[in-house]
C-alpha atoms as a PDB file:
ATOM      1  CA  UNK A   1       0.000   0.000   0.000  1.00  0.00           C
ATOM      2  CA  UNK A   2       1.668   3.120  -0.804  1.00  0.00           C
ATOM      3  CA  UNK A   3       2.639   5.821   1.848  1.00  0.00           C
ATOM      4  CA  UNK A   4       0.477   8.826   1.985  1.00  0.00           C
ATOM      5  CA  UNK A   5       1.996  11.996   2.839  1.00  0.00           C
ATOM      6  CA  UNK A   6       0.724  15.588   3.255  1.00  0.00           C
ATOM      7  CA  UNK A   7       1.797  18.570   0.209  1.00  0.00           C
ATOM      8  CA  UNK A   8       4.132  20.899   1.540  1.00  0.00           C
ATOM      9  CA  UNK A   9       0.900  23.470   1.309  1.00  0.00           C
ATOM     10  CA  UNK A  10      -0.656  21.452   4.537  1.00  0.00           C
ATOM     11  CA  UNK A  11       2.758  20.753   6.261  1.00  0.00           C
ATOM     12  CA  UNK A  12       3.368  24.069   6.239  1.00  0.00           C
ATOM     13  CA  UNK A  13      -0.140  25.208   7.287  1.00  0.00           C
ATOM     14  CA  UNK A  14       0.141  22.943  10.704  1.00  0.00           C
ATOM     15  CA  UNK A  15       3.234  24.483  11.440  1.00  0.00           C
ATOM     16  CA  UNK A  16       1.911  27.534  11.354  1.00  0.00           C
ATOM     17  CA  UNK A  17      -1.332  26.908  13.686  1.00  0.00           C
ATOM     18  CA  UNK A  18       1.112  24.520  16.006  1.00  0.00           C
ATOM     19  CA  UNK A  19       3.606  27.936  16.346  1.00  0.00           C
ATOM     20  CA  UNK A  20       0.391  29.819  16.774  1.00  0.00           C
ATOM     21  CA  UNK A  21      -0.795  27.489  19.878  1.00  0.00           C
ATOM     22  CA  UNK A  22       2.664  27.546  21.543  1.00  0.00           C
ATOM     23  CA  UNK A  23       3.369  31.195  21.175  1.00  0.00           C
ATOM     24  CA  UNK A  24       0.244  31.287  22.838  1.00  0.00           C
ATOM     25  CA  UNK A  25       0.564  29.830  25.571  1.00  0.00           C
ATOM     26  CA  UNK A  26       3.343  32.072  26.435  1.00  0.00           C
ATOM     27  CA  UNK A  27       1.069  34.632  26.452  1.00  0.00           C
ATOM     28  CA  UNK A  28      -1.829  32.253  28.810  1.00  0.00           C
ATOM     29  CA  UNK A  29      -3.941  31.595  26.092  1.00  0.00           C
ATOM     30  CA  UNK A  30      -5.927  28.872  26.701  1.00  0.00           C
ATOM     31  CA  UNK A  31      -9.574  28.609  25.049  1.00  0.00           C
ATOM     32  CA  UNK A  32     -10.448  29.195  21.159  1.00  0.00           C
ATOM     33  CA  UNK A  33     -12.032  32.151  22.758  1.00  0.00           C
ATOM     34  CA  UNK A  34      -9.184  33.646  24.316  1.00  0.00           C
ATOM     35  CA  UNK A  35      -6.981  33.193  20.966  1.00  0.00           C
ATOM     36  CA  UNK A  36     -10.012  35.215  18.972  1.00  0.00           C
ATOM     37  CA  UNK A  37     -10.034  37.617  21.470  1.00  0.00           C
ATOM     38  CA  UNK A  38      -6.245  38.784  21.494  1.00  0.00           C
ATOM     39  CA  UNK A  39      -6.341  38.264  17.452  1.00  0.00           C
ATOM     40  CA  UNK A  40      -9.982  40.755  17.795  1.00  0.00           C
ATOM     41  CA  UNK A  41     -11.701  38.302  15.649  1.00  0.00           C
ATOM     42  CA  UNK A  42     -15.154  36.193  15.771  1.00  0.00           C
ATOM     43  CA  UNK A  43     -14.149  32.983  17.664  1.00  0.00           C
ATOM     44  CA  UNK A  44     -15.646  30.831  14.832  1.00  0.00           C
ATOM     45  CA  UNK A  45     -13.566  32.710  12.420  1.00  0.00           C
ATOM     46  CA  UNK A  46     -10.599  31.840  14.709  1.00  0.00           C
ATOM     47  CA  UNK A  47     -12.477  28.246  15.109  1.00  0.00           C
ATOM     48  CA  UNK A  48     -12.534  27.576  11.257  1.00  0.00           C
ATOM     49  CA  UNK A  49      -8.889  28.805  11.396  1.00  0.00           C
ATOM     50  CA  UNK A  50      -7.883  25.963  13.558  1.00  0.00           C
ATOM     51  CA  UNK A  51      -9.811  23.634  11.896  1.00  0.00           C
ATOM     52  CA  UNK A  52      -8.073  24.260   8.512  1.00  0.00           C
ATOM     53  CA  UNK A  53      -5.341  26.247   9.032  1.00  0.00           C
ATOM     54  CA  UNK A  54      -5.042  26.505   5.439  1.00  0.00           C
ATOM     55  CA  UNK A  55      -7.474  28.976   5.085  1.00  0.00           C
ATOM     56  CA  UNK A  56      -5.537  31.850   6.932  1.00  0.00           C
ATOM     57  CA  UNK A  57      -4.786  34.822   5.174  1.00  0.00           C
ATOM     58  CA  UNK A  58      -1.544  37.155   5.043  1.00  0.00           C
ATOM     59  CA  UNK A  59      -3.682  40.076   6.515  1.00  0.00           C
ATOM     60  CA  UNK A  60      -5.256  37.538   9.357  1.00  0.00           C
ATOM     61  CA  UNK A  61      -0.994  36.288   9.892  1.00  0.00           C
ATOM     62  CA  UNK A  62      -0.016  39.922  10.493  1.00  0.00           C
ATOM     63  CA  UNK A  63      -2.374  40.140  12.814  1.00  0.00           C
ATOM     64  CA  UNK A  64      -1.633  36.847  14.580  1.00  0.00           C
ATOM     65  CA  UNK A  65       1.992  37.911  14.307  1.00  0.00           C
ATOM     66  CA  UNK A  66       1.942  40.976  15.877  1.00  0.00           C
ATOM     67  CA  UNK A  67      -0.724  40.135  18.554  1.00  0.00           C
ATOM     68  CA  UNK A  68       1.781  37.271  19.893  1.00  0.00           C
ATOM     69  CA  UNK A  69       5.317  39.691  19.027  1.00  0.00           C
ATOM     70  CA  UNK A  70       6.814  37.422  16.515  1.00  0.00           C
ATOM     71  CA  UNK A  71       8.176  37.722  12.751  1.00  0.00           C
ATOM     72  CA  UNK A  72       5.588  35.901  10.383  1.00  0.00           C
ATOM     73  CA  UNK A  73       8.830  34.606   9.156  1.00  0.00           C
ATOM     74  CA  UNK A  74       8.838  32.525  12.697  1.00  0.00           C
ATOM     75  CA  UNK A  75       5.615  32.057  12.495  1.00  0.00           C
ATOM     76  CA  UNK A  76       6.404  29.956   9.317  1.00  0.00           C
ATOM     77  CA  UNK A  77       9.589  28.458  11.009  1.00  0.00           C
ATOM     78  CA  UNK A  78       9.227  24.870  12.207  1.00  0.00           C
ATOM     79  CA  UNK A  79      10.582  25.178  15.978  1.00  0.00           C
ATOM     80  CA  UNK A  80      10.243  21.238  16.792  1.00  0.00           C
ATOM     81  CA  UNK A  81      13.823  20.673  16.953  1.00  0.00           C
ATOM     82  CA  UNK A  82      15.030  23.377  18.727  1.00  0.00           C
ATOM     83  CA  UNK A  83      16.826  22.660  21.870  1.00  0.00           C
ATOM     84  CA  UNK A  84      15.461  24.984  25.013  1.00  0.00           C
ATOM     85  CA  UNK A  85      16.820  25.672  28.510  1.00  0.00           C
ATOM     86  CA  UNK A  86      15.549  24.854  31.699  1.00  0.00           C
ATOM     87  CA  UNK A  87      13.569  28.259  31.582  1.00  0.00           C
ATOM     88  CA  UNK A  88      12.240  27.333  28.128  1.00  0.00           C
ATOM     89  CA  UNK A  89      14.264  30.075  26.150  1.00  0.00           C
ATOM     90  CA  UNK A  90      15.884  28.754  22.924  1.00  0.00           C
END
């Protein structure tokens, strides 16, 4: 049976939302509501975000970028093999 794998397009989509999620909880963002709040959008605009992360938009990632004080450029940066500290800084 052959492998399936996901297009770049949705790899890099899940990286964002996962970078998204983490850089959030920095911040003590917990709920989908919370996250909508801090981005000042609808939660089920924020809800259909997370759901298919493909749909954000550059406008919506400036937002999301600014609102949690990162680069979109990190935002787009896959950060799962970075090494942290004890305090959790890279």
């Amino acid at each position: 049976m052959p492998k399936v794998t996901l297009s770049p397009l949705t790899r890099a989509a899940e990286t964002v939302q996962r970078n998204i999620e983490s850089r959030g909880a920095i911040f003590g963002l917990r709920t989908q509501r919370e996250f909508a709040k801090r981005f000042n959008m609808p939660v089920a605009t924020y809800n259909g975000k997370k759901t298919n992360p493909r749909t954000w938009t550059l406008e919506q990632l400036t937002v999301v970028a600014q609102a949690l004080k990162v680069s979109l450029s990190w935002l787009m940066t896959d950060h799962s093999g970075e090494i942290k500290d004890e305090r959790g800084a890279v």
